[in-house]
C-alpha atoms as a PDB file:
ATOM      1  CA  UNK A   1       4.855  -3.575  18.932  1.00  0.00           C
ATOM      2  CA  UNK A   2       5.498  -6.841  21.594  1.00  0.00           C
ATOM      3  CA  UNK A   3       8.470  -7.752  23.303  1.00  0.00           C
ATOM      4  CA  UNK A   4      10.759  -9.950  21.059  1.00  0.00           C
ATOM      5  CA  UNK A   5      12.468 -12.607  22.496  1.00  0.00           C
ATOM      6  CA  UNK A   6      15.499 -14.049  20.292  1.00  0.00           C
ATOM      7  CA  UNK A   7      17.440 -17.155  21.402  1.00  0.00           C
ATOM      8  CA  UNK A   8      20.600 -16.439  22.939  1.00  0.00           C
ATOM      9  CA  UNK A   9      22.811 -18.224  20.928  1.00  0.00           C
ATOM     10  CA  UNK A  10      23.446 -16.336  17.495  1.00  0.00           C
ATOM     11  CA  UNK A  11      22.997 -18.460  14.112  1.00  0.00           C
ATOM     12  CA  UNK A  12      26.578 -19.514  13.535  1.00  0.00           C
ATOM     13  CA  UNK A  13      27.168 -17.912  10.451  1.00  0.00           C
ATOM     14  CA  UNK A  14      27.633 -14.537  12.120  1.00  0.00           C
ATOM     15  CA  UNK A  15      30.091 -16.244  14.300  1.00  0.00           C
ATOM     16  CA  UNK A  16      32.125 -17.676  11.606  1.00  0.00           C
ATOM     17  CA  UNK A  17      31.828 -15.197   9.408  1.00  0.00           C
ATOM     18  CA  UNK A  18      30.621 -12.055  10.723  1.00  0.00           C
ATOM     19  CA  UNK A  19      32.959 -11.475  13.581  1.00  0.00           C
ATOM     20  CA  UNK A  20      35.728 -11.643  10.953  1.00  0.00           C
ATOM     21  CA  UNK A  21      34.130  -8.961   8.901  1.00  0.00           C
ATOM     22  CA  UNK A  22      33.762  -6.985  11.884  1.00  0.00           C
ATOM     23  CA  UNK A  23      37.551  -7.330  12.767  1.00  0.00           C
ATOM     24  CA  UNK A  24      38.226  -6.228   9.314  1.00  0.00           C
ATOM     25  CA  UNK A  25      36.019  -3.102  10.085  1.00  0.00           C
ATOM     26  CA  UNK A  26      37.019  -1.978  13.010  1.00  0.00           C
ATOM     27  CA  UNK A  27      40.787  -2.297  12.012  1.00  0.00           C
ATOM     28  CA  UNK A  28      39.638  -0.556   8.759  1.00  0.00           C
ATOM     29  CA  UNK A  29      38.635   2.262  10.958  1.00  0.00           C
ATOM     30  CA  UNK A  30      41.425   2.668  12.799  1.00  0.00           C
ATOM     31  CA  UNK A  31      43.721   3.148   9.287  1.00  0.00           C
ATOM     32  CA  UNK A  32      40.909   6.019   8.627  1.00  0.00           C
ATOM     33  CA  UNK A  33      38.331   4.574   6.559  1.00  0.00           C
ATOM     34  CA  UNK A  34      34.782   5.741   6.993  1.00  0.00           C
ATOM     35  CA  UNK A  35      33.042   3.785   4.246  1.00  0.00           C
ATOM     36  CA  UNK A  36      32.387   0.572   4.612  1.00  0.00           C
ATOM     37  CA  UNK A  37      30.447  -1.736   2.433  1.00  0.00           C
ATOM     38  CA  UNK A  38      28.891  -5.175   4.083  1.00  0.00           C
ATOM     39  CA  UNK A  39      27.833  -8.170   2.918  1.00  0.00           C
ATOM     40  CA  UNK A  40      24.205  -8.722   2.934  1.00  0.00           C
ATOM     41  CA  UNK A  41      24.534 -12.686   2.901  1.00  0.00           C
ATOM     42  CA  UNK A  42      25.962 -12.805   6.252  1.00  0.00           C
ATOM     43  CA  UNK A  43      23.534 -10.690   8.098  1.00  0.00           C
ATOM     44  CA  UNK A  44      20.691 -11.420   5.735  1.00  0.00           C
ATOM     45  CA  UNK A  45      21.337 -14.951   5.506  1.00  0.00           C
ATOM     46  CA  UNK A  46      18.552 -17.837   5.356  1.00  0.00           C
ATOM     47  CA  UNK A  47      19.671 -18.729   8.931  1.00  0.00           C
ATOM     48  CA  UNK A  48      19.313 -15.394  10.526  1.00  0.00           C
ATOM     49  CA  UNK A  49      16.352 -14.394   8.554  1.00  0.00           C
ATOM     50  CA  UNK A  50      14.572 -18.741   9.515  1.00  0.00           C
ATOM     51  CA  UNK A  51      15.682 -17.337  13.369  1.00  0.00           C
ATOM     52  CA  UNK A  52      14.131 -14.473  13.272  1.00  0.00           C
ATOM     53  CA  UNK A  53      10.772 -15.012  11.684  1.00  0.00           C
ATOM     54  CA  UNK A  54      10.483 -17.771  14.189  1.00  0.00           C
ATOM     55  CA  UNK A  55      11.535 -15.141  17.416  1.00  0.00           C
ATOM     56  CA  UNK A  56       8.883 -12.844  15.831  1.00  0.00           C
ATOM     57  CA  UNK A  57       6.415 -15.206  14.796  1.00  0.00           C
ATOM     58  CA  UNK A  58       6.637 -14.295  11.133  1.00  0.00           C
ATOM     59  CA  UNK A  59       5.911 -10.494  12.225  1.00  0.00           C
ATOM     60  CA  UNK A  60       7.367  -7.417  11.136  1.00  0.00           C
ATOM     61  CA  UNK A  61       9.147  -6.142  14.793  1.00  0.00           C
ATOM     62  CA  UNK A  62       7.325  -2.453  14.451  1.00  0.00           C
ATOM     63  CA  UNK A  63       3.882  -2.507  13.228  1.00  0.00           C
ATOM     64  CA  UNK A  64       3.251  -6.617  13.840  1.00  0.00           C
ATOM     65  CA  UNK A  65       1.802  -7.173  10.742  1.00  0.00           C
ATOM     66  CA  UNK A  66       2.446 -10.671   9.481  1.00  0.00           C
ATOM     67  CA  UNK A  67       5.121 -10.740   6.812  1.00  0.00           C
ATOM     68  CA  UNK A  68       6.100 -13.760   4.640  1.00  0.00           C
ATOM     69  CA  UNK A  69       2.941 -14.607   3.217  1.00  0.00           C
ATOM     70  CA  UNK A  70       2.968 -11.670   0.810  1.00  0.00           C
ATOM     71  CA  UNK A  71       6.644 -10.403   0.893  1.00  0.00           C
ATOM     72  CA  UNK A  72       9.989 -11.697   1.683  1.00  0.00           C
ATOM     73  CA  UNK A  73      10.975  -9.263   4.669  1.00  0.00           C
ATOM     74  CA  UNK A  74      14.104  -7.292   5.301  1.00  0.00           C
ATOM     75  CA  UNK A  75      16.544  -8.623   8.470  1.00  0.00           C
ATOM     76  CA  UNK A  76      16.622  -4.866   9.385  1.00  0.00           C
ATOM     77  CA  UNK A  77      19.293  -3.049  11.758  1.00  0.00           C
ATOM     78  CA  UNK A  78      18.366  -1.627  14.685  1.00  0.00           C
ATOM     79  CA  UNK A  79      21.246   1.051  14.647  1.00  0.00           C
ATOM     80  CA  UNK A  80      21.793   1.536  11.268  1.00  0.00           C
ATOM     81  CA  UNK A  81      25.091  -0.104   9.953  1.00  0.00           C
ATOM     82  CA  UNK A  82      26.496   2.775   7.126  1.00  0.00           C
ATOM     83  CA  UNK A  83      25.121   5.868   8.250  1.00  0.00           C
ATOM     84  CA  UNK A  84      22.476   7.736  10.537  1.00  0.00           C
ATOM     85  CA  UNK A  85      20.343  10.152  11.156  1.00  0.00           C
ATOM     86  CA  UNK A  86      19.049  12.204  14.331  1.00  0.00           C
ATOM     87  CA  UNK A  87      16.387  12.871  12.436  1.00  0.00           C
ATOM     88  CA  UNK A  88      14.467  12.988   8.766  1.00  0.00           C
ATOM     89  CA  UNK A  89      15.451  16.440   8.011  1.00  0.00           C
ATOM     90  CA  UNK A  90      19.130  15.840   8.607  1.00  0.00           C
ATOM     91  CA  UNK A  91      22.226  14.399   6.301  1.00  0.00           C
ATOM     92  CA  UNK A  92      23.433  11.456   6.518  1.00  0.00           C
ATOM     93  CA  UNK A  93      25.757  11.026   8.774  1.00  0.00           C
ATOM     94  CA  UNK A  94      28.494   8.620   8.377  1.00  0.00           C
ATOM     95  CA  UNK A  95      30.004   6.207   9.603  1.00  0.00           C
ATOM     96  CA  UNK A  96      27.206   4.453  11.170  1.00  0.00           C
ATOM     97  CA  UNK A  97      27.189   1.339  13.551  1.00  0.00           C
ATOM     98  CA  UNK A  98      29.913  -0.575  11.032  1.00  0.00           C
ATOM     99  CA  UNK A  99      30.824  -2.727  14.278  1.00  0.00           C
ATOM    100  CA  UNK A 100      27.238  -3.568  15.053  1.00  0.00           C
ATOM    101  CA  UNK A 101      26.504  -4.999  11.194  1.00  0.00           C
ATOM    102  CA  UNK A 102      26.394  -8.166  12.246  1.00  0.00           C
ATOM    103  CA  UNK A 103      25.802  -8.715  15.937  1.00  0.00           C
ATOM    104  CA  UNK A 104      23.032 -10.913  16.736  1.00  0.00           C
ATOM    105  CA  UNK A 105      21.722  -8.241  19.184  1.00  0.00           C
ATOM    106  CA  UNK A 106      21.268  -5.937  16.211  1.00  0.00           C
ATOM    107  CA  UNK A 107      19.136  -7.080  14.198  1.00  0.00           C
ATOM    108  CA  UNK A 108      15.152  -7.849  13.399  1.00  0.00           C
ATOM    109  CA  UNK A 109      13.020  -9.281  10.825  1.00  0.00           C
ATOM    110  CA  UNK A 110      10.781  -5.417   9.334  1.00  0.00           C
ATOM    111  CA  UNK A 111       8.184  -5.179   6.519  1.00  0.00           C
ATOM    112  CA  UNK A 112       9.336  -3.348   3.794  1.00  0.00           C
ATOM    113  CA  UNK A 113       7.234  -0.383   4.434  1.00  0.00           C
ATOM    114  CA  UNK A 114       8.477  -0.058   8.123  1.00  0.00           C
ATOM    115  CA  UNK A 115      11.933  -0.679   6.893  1.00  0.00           C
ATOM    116  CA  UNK A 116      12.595   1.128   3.558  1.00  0.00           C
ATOM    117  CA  UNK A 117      10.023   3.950   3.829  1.00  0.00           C
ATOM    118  CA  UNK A 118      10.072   4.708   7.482  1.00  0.00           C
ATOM    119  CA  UNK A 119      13.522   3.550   9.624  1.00  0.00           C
ATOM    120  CA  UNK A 120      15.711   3.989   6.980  1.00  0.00           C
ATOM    121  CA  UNK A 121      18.856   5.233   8.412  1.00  0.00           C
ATOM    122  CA  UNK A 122      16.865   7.148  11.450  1.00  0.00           C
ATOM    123  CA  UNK A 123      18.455   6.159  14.601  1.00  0.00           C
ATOM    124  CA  UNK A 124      17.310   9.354  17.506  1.00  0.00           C
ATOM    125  CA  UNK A 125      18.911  10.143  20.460  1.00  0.00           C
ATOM    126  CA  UNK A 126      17.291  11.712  23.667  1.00  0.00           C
ATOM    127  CA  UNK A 127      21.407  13.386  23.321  1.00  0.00           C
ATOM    128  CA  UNK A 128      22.890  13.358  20.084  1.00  0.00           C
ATOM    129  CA  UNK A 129      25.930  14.210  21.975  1.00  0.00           C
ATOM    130  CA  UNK A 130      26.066  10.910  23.702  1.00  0.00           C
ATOM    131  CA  UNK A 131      26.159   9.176  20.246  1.00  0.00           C
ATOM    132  CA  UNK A 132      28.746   6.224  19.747  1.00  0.00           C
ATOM    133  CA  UNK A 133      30.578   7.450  16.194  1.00  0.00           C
ATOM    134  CA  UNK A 134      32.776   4.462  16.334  1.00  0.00           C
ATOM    135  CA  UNK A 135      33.382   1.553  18.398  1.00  0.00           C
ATOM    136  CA  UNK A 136      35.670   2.817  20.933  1.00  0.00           C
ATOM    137  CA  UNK A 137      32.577   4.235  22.092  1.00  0.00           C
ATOM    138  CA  UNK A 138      30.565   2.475  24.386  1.00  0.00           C
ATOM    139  CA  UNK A 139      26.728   2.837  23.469  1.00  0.00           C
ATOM    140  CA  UNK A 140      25.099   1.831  26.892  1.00  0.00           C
ATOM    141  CA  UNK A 141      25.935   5.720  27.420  1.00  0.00           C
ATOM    142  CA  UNK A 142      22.932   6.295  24.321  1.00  0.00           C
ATOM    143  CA  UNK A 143      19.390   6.713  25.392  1.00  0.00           C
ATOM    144  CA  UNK A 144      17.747   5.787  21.817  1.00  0.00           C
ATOM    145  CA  UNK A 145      14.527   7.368  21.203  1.00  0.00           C
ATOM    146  CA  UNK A 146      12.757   4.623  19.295  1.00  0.00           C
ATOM    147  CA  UNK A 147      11.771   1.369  21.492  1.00  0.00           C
ATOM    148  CA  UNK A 148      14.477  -1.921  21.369  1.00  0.00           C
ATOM    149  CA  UNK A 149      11.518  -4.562  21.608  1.00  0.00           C
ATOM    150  CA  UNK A 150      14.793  -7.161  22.544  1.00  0.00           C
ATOM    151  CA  UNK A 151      15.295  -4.701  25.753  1.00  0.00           C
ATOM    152  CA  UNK A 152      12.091  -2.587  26.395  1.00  0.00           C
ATOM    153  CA  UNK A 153       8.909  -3.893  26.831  1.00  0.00           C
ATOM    154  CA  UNK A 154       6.869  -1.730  23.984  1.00  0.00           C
ATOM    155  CA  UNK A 155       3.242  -1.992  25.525  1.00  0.00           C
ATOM    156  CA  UNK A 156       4.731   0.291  29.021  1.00  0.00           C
ATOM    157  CA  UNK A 157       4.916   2.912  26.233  1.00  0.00           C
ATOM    158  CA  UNK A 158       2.858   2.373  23.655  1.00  0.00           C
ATOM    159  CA  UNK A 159      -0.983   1.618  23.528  1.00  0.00           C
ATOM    160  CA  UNK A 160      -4.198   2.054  21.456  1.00  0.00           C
ATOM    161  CA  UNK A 161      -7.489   3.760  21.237  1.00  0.00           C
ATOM    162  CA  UNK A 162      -9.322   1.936  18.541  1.00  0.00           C
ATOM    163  CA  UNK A 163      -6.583   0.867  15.920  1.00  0.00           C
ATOM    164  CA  UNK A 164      -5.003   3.836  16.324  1.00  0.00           C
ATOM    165  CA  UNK A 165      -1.910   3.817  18.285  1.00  0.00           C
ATOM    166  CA  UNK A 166      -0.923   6.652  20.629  1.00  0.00           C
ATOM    167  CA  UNK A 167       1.730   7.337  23.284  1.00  0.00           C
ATOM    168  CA  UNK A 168       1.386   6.428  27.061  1.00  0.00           C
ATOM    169  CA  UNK A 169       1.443   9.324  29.149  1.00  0.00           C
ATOM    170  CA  UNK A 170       2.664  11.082  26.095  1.00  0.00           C
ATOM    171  CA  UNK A 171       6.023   9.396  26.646  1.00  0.00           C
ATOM    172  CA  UNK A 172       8.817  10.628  24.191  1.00  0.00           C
ATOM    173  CA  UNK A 173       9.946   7.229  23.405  1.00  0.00           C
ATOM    174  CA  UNK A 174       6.345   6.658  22.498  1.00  0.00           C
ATOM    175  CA  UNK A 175       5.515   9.353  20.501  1.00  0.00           C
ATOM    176  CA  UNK A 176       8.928   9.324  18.243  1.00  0.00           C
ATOM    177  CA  UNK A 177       8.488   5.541  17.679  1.00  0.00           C
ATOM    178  CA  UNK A 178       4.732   5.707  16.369  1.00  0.00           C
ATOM    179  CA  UNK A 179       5.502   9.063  14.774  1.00  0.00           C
ATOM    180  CA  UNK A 180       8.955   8.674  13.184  1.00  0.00           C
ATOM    181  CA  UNK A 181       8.281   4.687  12.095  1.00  0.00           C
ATOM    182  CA  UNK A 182       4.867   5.243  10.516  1.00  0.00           C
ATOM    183  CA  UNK A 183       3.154   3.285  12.736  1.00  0.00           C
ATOM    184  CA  UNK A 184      -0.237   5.109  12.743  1.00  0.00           C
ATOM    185  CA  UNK A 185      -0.305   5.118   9.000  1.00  0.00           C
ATOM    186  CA  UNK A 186      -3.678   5.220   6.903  1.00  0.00           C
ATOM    187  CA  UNK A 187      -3.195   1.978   5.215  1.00  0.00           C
ATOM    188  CA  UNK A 188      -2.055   0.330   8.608  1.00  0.00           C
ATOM    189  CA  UNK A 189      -4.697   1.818  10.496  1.00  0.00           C
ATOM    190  CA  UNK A 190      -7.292   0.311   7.988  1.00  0.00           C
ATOM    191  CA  UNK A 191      -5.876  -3.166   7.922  1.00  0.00           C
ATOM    192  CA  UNK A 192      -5.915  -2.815  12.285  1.00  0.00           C
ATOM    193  CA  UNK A 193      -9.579  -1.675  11.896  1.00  0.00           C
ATOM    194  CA  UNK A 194     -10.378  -4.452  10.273  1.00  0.00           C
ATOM    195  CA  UNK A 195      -8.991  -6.419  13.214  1.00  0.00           C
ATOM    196  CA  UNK A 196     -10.699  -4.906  15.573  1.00  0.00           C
ATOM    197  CA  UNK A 197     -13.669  -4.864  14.293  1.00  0.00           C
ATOM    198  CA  UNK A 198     -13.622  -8.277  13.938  1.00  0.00           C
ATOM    199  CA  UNK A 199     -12.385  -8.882  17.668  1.00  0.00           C
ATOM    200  CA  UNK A 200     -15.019  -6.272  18.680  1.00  0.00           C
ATOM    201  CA  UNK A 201     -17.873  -8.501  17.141  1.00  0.00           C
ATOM    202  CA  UNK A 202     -16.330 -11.436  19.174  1.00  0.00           C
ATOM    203  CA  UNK A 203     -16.062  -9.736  22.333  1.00  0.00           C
ATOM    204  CA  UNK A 204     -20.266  -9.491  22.020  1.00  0.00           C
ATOM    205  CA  UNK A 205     -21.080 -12.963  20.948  1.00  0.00           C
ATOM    206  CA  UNK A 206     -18.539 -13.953  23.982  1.00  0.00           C
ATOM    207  CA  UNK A 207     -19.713 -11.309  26.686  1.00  0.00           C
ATOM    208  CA  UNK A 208     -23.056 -10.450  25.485  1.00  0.00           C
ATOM    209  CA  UNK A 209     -24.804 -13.376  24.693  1.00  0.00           C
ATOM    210  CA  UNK A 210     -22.982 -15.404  26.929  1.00  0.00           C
ATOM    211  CA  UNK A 211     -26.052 -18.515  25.977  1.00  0.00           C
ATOM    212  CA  UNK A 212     -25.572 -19.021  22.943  1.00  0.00           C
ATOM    213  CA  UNK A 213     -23.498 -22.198  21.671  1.00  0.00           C
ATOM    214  CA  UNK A 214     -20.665 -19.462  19.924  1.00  0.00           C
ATOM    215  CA  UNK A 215     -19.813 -17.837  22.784  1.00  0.00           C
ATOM    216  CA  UNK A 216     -17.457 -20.388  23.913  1.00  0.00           C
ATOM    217  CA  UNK A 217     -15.586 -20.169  20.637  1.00  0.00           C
ATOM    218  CA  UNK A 218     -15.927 -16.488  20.571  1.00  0.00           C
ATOM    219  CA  UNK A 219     -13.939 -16.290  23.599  1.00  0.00           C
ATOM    220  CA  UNK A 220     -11.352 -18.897  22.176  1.00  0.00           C
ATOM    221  CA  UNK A 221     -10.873 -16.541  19.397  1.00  0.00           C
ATOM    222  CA  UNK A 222     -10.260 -13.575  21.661  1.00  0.00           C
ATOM    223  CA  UNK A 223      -7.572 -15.356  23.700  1.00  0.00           C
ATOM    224  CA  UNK A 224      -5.799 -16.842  20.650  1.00  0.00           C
ATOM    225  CA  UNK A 225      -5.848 -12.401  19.583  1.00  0.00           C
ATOM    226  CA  UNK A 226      -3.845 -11.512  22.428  1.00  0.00           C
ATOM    227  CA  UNK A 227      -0.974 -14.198  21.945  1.00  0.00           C
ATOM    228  CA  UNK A 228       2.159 -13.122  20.908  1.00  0.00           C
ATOM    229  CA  UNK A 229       1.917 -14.660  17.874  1.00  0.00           C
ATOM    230  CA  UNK A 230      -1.029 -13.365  16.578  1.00  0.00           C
ATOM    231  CA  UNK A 231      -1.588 -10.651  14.312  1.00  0.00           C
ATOM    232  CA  UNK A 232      -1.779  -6.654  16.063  1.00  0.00           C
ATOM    233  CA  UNK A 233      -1.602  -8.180  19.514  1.00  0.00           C
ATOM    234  CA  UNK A 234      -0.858  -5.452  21.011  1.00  0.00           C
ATOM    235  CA  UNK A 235      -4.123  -4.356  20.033  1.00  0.00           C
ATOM    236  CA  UNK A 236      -6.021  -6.868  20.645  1.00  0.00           C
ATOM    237  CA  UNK A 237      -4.989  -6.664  24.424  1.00  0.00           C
ATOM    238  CA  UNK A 238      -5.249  -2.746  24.532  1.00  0.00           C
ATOM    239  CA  UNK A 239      -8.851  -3.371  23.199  1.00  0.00           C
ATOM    240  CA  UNK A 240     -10.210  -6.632  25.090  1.00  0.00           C
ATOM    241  CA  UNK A 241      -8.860  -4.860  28.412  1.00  0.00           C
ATOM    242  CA  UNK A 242     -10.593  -1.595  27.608  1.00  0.00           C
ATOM    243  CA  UNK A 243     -13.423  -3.937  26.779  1.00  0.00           C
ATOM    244  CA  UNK A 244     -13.767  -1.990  23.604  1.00  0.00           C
ATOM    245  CA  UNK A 245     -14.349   1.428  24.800  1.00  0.00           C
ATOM    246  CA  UNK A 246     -11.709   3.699  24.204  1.00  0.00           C
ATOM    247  CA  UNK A 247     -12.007   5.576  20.861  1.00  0.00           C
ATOM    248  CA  UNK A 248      -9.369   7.735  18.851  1.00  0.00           C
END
């Protein structure tokens, strides 16, 4: 995971159309409803989904792996809109964040995998307690468990050894966000191996054989790895700082 930095100003259509909806929530609530359905071409619109690959660099928000050239992506909420869960072994808990469905703030461009298989409705809470059940709640009092990459910085908490991914300090936010999202799965490991592998052989032409006419493109290669928008960068600068020593 990198930081994610979305333009301020939200794509209009969740101005002009999704604060509306979320009037009609919210006064929904109050009458007693606690089932809402929402409309996926608001929040999942071409707009949002256009602003978001670009904010990401056409990278899935969790486990960075690029996205649209294989799959179409999901525009993924980051507290779930219809229901939650503390955690996997729990029911569903509803309502979820119905006012937060489409807020700008909310919401990030996932994989599939990370999305559908993994986050699901999982939202943790350092405090379950402290949860916001409705919007007259004010959820700056929640202490989330899994990493906002809009508001935390996700490399002061997570790092790697190898292509494996592991928690600073054994940090709680850390640990629940690699362990609850999937992020040190087989297949993801493998296709981060490959990665670093690759970076790893770079790192010798660059360092190692510093003569030789490649190294100045080897080292090219290895500062275009650690850009945000390149593939596992998070990796690639837990690796090239480590200079390729630390092992799982």
């Amino acid at each position: 995971m990198i930081q994610v930095t979305k333009p301020a100003k939200a794509p209009a259509i969740l101005l002009t159309k999704g604060k509306p909806r979320r009037r009609e929530h919210i006064a929904a609530y109050n009458k007693g409803v606690r089932g809402f359905t929402f409309d996926s071409k608001i929040y999942g619109h071409k707009t949002v989904k256009e602003a978001l690959i670009n904010a990401q660099y056409d990278k899935c928000f969790l486990c960075e792996s690029k996205i649209t050239h294989i799959a179409f992506g999901d525009v993924e909420h980051f507290r779930p809109k219809a229901a939650y869960r503390q955690s996997t072994s729990d029911p569903l808990q509803k309502p979820g964040y119905y006012w937060l469905a489409y807020e700008w703030s909310n919401l990030f461009l996932a994989c599939q995998l990370c999305n559908q298989l993994f986050k699901k409705n999982l939202f943790p809470l350092v405090n379950p307690s402290a949860r916001a059940t409705s919007h007259k709640h004010k959820i700056e009092r929640e202490k989330p468990l899994f990493i906002n990459p809009s508001l935390d910085d996700p490399e002061e908490y997570i790092s790697f050894r190898r292509e494996v991914p592991y928690p600073i300090k054994n940090n709680p936010r850390g640990k629940t966000t690699i362990t609850d999202l999937g992020l040190k799965r087989q297949k993801l490991n493998e296709k981060r191996l490959e990665r670093y592998e690759l970076l790893e052989q770079l790192y010798l032409i660059a360092f190692r054989t510093p003569a030789i006419p490649e190294s100045k493109r080897a080292k090219d290669l290895l500062a275009q790895a650690v850009q945000d928008n390149a593939e596992y960068a998070s990796m690639a600068r837990a690796a090239i700082a480590a200079k390729f020593t630390l092992v799982p």
